[in-house]
C-alpha atoms as a PDB file:
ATOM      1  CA  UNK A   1    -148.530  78.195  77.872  1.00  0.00           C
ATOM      2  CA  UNK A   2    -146.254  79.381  75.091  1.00  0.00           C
ATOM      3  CA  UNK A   3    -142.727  78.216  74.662  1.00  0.00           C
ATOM      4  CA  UNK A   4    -141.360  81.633  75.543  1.00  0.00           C
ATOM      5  CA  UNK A   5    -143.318  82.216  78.609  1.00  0.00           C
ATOM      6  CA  UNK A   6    -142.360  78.996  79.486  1.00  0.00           C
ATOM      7  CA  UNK A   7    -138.573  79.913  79.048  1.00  0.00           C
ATOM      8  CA  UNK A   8    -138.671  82.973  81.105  1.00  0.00           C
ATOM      9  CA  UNK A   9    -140.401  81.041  83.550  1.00  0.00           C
ATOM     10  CA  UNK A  10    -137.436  79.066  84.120  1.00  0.00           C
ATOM     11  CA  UNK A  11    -134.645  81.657  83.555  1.00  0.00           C
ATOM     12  CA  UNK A  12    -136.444  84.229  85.595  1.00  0.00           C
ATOM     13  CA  UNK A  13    -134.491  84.774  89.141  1.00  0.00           C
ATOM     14  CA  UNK A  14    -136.808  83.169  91.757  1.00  0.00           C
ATOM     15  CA  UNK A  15    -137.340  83.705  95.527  1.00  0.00           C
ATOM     16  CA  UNK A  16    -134.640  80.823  96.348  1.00  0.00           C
ATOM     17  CA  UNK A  17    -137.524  77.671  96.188  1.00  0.00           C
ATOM     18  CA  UNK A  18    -136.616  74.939  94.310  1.00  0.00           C
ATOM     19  CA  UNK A  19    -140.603  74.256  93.598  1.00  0.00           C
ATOM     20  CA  UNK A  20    -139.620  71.320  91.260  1.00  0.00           C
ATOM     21  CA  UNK A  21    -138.112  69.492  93.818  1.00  0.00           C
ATOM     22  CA  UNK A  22    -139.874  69.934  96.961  1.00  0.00           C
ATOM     23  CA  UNK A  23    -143.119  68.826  95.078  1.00  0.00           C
ATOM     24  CA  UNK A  24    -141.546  65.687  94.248  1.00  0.00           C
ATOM     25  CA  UNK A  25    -139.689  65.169  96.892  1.00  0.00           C
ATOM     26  CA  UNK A  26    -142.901  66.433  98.800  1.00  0.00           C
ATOM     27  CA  UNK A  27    -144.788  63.138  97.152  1.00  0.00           C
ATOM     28  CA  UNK A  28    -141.837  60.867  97.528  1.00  0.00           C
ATOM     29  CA  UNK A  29    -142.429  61.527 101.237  1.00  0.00           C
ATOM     30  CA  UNK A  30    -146.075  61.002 101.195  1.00  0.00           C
ATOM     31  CA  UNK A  31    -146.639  57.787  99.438  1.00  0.00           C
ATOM     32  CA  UNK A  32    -142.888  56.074 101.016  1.00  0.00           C
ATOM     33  CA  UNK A  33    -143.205  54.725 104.432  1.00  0.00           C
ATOM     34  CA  UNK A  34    -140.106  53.325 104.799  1.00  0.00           C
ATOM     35  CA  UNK A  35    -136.502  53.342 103.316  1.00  0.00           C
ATOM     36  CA  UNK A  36    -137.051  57.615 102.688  1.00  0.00           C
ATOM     37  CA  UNK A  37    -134.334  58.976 100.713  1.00  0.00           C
ATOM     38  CA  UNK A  38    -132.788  61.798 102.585  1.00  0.00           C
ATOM     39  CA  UNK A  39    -133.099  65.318 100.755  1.00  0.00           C
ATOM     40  CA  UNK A  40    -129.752  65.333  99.485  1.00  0.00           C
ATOM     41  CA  UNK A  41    -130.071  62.076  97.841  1.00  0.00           C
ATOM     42  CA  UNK A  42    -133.425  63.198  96.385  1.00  0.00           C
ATOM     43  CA  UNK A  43    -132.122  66.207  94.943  1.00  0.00           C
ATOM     44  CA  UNK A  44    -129.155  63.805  93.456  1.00  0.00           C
ATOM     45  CA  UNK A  45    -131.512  62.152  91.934  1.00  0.00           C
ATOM     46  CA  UNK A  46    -133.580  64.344  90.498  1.00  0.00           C
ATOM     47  CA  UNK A  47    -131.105  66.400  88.984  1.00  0.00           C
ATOM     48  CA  UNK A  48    -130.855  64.606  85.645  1.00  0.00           C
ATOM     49  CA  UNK A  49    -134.955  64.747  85.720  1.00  0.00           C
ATOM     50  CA  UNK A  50    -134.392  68.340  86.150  1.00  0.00           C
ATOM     51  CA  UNK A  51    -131.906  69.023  83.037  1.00  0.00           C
ATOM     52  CA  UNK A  52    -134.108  67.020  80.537  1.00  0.00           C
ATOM     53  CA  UNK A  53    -137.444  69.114  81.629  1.00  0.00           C
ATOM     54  CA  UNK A  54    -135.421  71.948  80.617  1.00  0.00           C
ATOM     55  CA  UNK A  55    -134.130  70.548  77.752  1.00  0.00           C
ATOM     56  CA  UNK A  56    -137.716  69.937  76.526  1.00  0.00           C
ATOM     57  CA  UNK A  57    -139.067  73.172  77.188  1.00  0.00           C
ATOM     58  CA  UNK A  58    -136.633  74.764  74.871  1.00  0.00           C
ATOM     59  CA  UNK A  59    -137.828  72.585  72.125  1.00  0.00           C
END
């Protein structure tokens, strides 16, 4: 995938899914079985994850 589809990708006004997120969140509830995060501490979390994906893509 090119850089610049890659960018518009992520710029591009989605349907209100955070896709990102629920698929990790999605496997932090799959392979946990106890001590879950709740989804707002998840999302906390993964929010510095988030900027340096984007970061990356740019370059």
């Amino acid at each position: 995938m090119s850089r610049l589809t890659r960018l518009v990708q992520i710029l591009a006004p989605r349907s209100g899914r955070d896709e990102g997120f629920e698929s990790y969140y999605g496997s932090i509830l799959l392979t946990r079985q106890d001590g879950t995060p709740s989804a707002e501490e998840a999302r906390r979390d993964f929010e510095p994850v988030r900027r340096i994906m984007d970061r990356a893509v740019i370059f």
